[in-house]
Protein backbone atom coordinates (compact mmCIF):
# COMPACT_ATOMS: atom_id res chain seq x y z
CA UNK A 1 0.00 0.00 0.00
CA UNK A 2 1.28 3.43 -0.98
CA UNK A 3 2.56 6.38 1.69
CA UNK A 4 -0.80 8.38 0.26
CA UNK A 5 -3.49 5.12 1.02
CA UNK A 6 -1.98 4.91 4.62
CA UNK A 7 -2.35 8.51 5.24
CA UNK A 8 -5.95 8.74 3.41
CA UNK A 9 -6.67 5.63 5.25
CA UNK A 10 -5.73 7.10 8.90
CA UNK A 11 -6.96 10.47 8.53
CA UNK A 12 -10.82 8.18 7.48
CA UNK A 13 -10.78 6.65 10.90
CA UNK A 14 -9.66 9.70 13.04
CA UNK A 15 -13.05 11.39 11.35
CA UNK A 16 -15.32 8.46 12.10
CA UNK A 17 -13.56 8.25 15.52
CA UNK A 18 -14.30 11.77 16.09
CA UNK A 19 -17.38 12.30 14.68
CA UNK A 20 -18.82 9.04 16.69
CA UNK A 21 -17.07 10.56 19.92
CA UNK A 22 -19.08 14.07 18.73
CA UNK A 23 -22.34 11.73 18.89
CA UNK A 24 -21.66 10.34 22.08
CA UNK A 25 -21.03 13.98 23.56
CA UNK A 26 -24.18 15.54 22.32
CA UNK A 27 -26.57 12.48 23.08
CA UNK A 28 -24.84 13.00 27.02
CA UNK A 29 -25.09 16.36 26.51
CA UNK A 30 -29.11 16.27 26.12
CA UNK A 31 -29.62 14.28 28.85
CA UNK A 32 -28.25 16.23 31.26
CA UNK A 33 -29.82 19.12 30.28
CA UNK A 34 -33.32 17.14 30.15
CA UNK A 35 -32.35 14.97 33.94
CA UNK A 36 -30.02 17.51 35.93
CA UNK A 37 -33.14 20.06 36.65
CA UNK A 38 -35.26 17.07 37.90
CA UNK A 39 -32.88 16.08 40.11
CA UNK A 40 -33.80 18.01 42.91
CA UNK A 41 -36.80 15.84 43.46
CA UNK A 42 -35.01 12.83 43.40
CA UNK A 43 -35.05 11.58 47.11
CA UNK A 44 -32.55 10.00 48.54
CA UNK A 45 -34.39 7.26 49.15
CA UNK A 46 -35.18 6.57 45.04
CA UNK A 47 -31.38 6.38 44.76
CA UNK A 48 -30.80 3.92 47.26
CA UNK A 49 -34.39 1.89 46.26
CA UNK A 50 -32.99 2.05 42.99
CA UNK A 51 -29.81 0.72 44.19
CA UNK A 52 -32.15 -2.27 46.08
CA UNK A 53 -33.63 -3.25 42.98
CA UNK A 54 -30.88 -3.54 40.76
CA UNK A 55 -29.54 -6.33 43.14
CA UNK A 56 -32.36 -8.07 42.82
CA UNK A 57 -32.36 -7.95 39.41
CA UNK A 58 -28.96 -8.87 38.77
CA UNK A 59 -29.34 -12.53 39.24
CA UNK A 60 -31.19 -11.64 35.63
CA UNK A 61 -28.42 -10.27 33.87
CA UNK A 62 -26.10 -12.96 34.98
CA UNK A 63 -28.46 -15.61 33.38
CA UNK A 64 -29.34 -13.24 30.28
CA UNK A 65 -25.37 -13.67 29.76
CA UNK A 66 -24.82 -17.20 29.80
CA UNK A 67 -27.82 -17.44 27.31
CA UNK A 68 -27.23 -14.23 24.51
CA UNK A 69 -23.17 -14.28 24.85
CA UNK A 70 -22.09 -17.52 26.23
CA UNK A 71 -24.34 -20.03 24.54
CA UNK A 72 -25.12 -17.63 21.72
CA UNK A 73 -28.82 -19.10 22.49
CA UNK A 74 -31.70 -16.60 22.28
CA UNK A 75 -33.85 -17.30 25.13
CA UNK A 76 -37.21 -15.72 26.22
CA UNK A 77 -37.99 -18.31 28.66
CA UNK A 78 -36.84 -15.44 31.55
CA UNK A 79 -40.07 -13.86 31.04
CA UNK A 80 -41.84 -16.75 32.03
CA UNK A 81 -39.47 -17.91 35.04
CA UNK A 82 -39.19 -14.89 37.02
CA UNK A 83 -42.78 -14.91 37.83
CA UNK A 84 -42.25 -18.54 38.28
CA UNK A 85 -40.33 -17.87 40.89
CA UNK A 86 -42.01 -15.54 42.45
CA UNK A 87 -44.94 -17.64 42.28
CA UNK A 88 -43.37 -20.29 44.12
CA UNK A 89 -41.85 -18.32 46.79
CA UNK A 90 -45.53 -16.25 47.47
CA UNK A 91 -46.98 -19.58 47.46
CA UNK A 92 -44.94 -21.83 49.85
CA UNK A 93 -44.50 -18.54 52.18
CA UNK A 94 -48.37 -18.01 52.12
CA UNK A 95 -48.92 -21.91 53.07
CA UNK A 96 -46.26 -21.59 56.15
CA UNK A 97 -43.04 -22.46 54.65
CA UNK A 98 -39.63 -20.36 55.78
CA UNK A 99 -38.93 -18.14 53.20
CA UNK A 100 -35.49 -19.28 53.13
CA UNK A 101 -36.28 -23.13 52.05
CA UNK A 102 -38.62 -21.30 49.07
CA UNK A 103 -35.21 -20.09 47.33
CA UNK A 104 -33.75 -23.25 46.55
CA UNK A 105 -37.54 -24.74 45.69
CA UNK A 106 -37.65 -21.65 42.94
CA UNK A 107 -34.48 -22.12 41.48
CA UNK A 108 -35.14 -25.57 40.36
CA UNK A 109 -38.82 -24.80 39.11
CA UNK A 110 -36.60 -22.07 36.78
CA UNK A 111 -34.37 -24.59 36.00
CA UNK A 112 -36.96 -27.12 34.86
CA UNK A 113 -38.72 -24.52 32.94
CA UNK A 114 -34.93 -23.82 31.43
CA UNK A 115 -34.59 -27.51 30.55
CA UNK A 116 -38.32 -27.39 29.27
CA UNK A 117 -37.18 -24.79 26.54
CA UNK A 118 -33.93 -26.93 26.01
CA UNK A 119 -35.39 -30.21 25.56
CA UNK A 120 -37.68 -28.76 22.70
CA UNK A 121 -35.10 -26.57 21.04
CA UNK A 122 -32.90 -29.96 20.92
CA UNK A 123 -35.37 -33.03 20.86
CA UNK A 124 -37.86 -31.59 18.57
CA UNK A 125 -36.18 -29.51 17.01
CA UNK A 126 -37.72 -26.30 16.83
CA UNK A 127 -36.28 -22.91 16.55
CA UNK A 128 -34.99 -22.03 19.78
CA UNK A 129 -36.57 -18.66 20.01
CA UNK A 130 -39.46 -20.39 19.02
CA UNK A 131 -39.07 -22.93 22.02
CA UNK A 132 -38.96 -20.53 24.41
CA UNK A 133 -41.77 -18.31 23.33
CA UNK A 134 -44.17 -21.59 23.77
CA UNK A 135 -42.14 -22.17 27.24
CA UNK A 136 -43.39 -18.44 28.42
CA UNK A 137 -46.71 -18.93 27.14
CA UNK A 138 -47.14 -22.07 28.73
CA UNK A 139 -45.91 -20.56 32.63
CA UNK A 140 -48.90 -18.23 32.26
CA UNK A 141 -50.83 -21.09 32.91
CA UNK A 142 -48.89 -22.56 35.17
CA UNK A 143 -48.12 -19.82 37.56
CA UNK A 144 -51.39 -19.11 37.60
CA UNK A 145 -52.19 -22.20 38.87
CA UNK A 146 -49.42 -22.21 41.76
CA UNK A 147 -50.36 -18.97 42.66
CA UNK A 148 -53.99 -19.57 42.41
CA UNK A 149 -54.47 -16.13 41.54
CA UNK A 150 -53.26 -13.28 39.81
CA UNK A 151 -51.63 -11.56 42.50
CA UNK A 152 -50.38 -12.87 46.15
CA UNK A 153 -49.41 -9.93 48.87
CA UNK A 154 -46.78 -11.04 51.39
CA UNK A 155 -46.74 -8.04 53.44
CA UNK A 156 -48.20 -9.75 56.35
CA UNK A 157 -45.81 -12.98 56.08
CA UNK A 158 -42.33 -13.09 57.41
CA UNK A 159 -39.54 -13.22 54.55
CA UNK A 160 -36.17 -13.66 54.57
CA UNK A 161 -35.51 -9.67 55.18
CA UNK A 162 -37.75 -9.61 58.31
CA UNK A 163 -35.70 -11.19 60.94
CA UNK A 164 -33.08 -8.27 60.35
CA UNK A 165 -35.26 -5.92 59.75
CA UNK A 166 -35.84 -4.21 63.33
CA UNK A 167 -32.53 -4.75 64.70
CA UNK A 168 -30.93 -3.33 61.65
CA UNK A 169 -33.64 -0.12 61.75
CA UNK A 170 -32.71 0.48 65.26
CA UNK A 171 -29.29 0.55 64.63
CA UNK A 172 -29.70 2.76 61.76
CA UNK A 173 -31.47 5.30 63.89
CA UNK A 174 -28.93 5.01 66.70
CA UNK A 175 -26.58 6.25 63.49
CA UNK A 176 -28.20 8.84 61.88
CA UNK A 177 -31.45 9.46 63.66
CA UNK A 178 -35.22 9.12 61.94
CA UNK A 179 -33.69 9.74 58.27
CA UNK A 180 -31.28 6.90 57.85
CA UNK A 181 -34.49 4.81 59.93
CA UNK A 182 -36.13 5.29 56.90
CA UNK A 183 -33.74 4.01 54.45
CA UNK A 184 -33.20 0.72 56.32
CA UNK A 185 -35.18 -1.26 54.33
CA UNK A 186 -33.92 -0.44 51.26
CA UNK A 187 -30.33 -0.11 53.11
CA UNK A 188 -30.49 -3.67 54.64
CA UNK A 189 -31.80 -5.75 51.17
CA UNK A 190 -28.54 -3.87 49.69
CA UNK A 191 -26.25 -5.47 52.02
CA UNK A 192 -28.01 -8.79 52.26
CA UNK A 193 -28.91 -9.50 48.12
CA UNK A 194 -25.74 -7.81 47.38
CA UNK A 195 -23.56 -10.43 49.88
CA UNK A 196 -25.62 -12.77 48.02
CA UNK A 197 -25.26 -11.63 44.23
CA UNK A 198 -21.16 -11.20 45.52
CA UNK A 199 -21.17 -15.21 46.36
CA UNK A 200 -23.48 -16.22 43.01
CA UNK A 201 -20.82 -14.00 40.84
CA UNK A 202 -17.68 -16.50 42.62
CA UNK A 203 -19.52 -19.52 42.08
CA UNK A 204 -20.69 -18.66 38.25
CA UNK A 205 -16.83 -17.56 37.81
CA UNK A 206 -15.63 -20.96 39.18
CA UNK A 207 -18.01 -22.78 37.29
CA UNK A 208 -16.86 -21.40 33.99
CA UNK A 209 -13.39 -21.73 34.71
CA UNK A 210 -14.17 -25.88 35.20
CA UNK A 211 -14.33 -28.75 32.53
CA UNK A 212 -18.04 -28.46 32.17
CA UNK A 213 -17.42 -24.69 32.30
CA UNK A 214 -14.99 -24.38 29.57
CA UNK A 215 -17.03 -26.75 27.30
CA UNK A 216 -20.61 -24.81 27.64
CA UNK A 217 -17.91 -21.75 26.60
CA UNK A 218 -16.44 -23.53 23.43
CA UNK A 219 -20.32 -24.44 22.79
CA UNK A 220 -21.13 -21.22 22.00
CA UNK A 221 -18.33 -20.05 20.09
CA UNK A 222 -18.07 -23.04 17.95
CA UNK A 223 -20.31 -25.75 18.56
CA UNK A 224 -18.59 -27.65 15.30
CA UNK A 225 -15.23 -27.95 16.98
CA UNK A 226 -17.33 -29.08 20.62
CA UNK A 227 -18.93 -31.61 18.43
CA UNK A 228 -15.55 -32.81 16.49
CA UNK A 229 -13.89 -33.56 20.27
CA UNK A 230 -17.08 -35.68 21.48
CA UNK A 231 -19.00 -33.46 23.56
CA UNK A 232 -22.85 -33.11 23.25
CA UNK A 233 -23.77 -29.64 22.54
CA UNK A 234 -27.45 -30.49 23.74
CA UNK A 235 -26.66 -31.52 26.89
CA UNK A 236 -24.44 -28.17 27.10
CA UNK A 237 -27.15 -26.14 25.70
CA UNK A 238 -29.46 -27.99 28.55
CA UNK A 239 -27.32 -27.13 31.50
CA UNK A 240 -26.53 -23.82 30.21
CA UNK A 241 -30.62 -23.01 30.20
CA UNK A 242 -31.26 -24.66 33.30
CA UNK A 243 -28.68 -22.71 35.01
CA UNK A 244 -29.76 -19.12 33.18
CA UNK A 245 -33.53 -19.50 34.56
CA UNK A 246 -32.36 -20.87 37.52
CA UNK A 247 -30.94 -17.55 38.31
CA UNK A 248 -33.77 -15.65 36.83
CA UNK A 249 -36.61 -17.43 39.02
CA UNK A 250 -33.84 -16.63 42.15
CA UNK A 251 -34.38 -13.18 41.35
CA UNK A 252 -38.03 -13.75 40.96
CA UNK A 253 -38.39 -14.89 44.48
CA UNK A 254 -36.15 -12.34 45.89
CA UNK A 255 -37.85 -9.44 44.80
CA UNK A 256 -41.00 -11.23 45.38
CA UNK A 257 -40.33 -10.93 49.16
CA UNK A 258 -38.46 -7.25 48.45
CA UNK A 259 -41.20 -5.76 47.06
CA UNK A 260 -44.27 -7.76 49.48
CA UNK A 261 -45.97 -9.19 46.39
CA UNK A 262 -45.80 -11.77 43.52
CA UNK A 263 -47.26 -10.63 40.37
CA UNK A 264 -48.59 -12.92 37.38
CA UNK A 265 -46.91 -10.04 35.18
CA UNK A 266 -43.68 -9.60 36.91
CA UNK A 267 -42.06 -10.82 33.96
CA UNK A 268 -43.54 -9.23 31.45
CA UNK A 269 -40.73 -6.95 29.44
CA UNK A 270 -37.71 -8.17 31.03
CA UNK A 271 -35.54 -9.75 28.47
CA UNK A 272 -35.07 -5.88 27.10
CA UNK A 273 -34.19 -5.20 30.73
CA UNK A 274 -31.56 -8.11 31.21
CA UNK A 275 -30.05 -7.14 27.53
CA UNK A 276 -30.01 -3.33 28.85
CA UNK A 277 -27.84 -4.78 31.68
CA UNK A 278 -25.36 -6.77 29.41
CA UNK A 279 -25.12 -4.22 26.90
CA UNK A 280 -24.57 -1.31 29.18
CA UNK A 281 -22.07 -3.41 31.50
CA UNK A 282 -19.66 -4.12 28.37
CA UNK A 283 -20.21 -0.68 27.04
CA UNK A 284 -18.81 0.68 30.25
CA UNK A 285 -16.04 -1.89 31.13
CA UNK A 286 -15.37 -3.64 27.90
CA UNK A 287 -14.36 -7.00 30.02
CA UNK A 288 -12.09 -9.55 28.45
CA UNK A 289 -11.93 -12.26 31.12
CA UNK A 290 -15.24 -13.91 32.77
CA UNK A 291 -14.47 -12.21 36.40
CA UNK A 292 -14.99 -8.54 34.59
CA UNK A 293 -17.53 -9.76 32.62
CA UNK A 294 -19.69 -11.13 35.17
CA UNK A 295 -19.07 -7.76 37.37
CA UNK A 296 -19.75 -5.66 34.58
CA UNK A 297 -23.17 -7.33 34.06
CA UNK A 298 -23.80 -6.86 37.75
CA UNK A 299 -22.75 -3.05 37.20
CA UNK A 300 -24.90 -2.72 34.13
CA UNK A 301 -28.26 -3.64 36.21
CA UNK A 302 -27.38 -1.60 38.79
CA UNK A 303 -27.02 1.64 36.04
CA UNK A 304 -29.79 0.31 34.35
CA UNK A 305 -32.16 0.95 37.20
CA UNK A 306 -30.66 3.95 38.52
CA UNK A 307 -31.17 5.36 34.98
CA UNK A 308 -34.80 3.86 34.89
CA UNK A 309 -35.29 6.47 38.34
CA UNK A 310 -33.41 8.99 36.77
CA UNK A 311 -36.08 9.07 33.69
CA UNK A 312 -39.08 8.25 35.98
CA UNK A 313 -38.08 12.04 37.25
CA UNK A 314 -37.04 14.00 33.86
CA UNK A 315 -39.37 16.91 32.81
CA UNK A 316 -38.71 18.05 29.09
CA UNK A 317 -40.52 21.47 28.60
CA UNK A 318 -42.68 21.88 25.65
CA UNK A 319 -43.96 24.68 23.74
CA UNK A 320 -46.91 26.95 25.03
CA UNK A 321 -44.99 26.39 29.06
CA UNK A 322 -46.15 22.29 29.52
CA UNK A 323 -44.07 19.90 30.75
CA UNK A 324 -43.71 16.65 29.47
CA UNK A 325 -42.56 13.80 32.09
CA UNK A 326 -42.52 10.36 31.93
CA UNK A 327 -45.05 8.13 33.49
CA UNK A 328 -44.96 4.97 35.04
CA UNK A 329 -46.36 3.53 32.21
CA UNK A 330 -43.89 5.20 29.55
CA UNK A 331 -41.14 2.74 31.34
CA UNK A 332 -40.95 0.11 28.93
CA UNK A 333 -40.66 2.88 26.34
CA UNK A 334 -37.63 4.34 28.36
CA UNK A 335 -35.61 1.22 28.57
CA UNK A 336 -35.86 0.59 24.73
CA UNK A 337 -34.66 4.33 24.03
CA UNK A 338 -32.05 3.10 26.94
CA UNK A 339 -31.42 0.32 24.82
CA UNK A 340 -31.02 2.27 21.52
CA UNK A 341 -28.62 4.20 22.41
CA UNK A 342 -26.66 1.52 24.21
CA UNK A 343 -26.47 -0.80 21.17
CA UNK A 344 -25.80 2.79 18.95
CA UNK A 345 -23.10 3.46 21.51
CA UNK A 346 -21.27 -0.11 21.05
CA UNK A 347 -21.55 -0.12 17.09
CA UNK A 348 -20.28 3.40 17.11
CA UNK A 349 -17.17 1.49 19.01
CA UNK A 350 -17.05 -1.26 16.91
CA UNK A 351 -16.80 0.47 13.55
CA UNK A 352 -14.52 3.40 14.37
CA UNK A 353 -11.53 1.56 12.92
CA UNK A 354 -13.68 0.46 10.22
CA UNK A 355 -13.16 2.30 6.63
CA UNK A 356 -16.64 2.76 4.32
């Protein structure tokens, strides 16, 4: 190649490097103009219940990772096995059960509903998006028979926050007086989910660093070679979902108890939210070994949801002095925007090397 190609061919990426880093600036740019003035009515409390959530949900981004970018498996099962979960855990609690022995009970009915979308995907073959999209319509029914009902409050059961709760809000207010008392319950599920998420995130980064590990890995970046060297990718494609929903109907039951309720509709939506996770949490730390990546996916939940309350609170001005600001409702709307500009954000990182 010539002196004059080189040099035409670096000055091409410094102006797509630049004029995607010129994107990125204005897009920030525009939402801090539309979320810094709402701030001020941003309690304290929203942070920190924001915070709360996000652990909860992280179990969910965890198994939305071993499906989309381990096993390179599309899997909408999730939607269907969180409520599972939660269904389980409302349901034993409500009959008399500690809420401690639910957790284990709802991680294998996610698992089974995992291995349920599996078992189709690889027995009868049918499309695996497919499989799972029969799998979630098929826990409608079923949670709704477990539950009973469409909805199961657990406000006036004990779960596996309440035997900390009071000792932990006393100490709280012997600390910082009635205003930390009333951040304790969001305070305490952050220390307790979190020590919990921090023990899941070892054990998943053990796992993958084992035989069976390594081989559900090479499964989903080249099942041909897997195949070649005698494993079966089924059976790795099995575990993989079992152990993805698993997770999912853990943080199902979890934020069943969090939150005082189970829901038949819990799940509805929450694939976008688990890919929001992944894709922010690579965005951000770009991780190259399991360890990061697994953080970062725990990281990206936890800006996800802080982002969600940061929207929930934005007022855009319109013409003629109204305010536009988003609703409750409008949520789902605000995580795919969320989502836009995440996946903009990573192609605009992939192809600034690239030349047209």
């Amino acid at each position: 190649m010539s002196v004059a190609n080189k040099l035409w061919l670096n000055s091409k990426q410094k102006i797509q490097f630049r004029t995607g880093w010129w994107g990125i600036v204005i897009v920030l740019g525009l939402l801090v103009v539309l979320l810094v003035p709402s701030l001020s009515r941003l309690s304290f409390n929203v942070w920190v219940g924001a915070i709360a959530t996000g652990f909860c949900f992280s179990f969910v981004a965890l198994g939305v990772y071993i499906t989309f970018n381990i096993l390179n498996y599309p899997d909408l099962t999730i939607d269907g096995s969180l409520p599972l979960g939660a269904a389980i855990t409302a349901t034993m609690i409500a009959a008399g059960f500690n809420a401690y022995v639910t957790l284990p009970v709802a991680i294998m009915g996610g698992a089974l509903a995992g291995i349920a979308t599996a078992l189709i995907a690889t027995r009868l073959h049918i499309h695996s998006l497919l499989a799972s999209i029969l799998t979630t319509t098929a826990l409608i029914s079923i949670n709704l028979r477990i539950m009973g009902r469409s909805n199961i409050p657990l406000l006036s059961h004990d779960t596996i926050f309440t035997p900390f709760y009071q000792p932990f809000k006393t100490l709280m207010r012997n600390w910082g007086g009635d205003e930390l008392g009333k951040l304790s319950k969001n305070l305490l599920v952050i220390l307790l989910v979190g020590l919990l998420v921090l023990v899941v995130k070892l054990l998943f980064d053990w796992f993958m660093h084992t035989e069976l590990g390594l081989a559900m890995r090479a499964t989903g970046d080249n099942p041909q070679m897997v195949r070649a060297l005698g494993t079966n990718t089924d059976k790795m494609a099995i575990l993989g979902l079992a152990i993805s929903n698993g997770l999912v109907a853990l943080s199902g039951a979890i934020m069943a108890q969090y939150q005082g309720f189970a829901d038949i509709n819990m799940g509805v939506g929450l694939i976008i939210a688990g890919l929001a996770a992944v894709i922010l949490g690579e965005t951000f730390l770009k991780p190259k070994r399991i360890a990061t990546a697994s953080a970062a996916v725990i990281l990206g939940m936890l800006v996800y949801r802080i982002a969600i309350a940061m929207a929930l609170t934005a007022s855009i001005p319109l013409p003629g002095g109204e305010v536009f600001r988003i609703e409750a409702q409008d949520v789902k709307l605000a995580t795919a925007v969320l989502v836009l500009v995440a996946l903009w954000f990573t192609n605009v990182h992939k192809n600034k090397g690239r030349v047209s």
